[in-house]
C-alpha atoms as a PDB file:
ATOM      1  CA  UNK A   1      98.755 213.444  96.329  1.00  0.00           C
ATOM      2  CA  UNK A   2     100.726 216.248  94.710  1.00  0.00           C
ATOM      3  CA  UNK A   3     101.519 213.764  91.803  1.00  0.00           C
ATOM      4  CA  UNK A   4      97.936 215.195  89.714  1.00  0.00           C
ATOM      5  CA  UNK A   5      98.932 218.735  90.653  1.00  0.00           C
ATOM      6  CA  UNK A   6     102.449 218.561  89.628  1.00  0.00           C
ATOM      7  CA  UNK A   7     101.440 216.846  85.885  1.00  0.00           C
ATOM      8  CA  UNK A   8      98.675 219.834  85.879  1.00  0.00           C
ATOM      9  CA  UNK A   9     100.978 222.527  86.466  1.00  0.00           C
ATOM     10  CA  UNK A  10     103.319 221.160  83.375  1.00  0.00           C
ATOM     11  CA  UNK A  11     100.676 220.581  81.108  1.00  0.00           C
ATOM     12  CA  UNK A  12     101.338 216.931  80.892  1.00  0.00           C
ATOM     13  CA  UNK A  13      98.163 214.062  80.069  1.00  0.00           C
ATOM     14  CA  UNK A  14      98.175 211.166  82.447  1.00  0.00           C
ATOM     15  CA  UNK A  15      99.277 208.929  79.664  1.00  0.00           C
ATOM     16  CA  UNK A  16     102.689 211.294  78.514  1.00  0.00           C
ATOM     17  CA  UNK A  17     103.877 210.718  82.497  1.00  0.00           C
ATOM     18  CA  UNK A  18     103.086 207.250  82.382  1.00  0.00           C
ATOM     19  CA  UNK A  19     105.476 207.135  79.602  1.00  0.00           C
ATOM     20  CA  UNK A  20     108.161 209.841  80.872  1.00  0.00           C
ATOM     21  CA  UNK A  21     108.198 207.517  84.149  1.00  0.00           C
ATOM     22  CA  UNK A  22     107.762 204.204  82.886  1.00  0.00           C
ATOM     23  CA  UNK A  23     104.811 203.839  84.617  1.00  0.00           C
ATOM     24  CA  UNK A  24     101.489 201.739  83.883  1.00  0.00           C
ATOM     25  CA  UNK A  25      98.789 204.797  82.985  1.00  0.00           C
ATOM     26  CA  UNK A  26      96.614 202.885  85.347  1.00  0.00           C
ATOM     27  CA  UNK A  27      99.274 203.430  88.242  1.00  0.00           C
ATOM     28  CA  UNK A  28      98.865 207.100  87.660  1.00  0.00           C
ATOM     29  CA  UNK A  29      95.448 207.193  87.705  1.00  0.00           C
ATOM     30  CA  UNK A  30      95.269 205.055  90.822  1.00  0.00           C
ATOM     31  CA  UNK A  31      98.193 207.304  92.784  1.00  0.00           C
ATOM     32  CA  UNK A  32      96.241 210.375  91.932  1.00  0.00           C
ATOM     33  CA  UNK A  33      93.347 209.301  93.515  1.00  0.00           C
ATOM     34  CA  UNK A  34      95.210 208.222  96.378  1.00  0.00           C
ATOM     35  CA  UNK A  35      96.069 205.128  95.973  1.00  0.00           C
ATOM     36  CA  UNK A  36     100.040 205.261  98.304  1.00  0.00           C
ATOM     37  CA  UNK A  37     102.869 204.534  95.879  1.00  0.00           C
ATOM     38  CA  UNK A  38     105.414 202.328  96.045  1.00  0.00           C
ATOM     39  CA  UNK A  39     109.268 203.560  96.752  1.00  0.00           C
ATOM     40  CA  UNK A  40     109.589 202.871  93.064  1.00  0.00           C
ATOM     41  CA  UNK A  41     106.739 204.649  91.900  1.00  0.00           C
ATOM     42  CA  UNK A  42     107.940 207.496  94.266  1.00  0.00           C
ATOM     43  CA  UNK A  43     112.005 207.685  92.675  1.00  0.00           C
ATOM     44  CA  UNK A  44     110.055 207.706  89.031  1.00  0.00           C
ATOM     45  CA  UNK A  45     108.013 210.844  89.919  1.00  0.00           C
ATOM     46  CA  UNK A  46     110.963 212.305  91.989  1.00  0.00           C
ATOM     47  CA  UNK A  47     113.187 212.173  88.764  1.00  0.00           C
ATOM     48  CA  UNK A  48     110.835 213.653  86.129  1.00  0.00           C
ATOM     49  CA  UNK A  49     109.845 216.558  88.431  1.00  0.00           C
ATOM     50  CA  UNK A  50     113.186 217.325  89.366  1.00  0.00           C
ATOM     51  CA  UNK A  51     112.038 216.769  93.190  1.00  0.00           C
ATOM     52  CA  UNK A  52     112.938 215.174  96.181  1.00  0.00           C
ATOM     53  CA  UNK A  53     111.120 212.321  97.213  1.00  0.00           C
ATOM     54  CA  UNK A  54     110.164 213.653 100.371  1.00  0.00           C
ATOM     55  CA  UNK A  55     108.935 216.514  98.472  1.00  0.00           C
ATOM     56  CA  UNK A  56     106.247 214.340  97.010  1.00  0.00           C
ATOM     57  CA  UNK A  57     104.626 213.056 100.537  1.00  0.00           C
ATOM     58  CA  UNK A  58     102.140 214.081 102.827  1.00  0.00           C
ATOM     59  CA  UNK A  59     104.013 215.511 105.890  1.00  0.00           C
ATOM     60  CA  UNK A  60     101.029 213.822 107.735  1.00  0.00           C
ATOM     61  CA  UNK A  61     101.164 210.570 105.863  1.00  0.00           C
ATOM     62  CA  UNK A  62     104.781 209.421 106.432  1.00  0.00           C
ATOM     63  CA  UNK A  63     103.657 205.912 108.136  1.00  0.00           C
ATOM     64  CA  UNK A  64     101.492 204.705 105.118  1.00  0.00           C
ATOM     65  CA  UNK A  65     105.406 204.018 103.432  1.00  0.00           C
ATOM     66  CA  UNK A  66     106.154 201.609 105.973  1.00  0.00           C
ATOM     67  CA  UNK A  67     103.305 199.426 105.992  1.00  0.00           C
END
């Protein structure tokens, strides 16, 4: 997921997202290895990147939401 490149490309440790987003560190670490996130998880990231949630998932992974 683009979630480990986007935290990369800002400098930011696993744990200082986990805290901008409210997130569990061990969510993190389980979405960057590609673990699918929930809608939640999703709005979280979308707000501290300044993104769209669409922007954050795999063009070719759009069903993995709904299930």
């Amino acid at each position: 997921m683009i979630i480990r490149k986007l935290r990369i490309q800002r400098g930011w440790s696993q744990d200082q997202l986990a805290q901008m987003t409210g997130l569990n560190i061990r969510t993190i670490q389980r979405i960057e290895r590609g673990q699918t996130p929930s809608l939640e998880s999703l709005k979280a990231f979308a707000a501290v990147f300044e993104t769209e949630i669409l922007s954050l998932i795999h063009i070719s992974e759009p069903t993995r939401l709904l299930s």
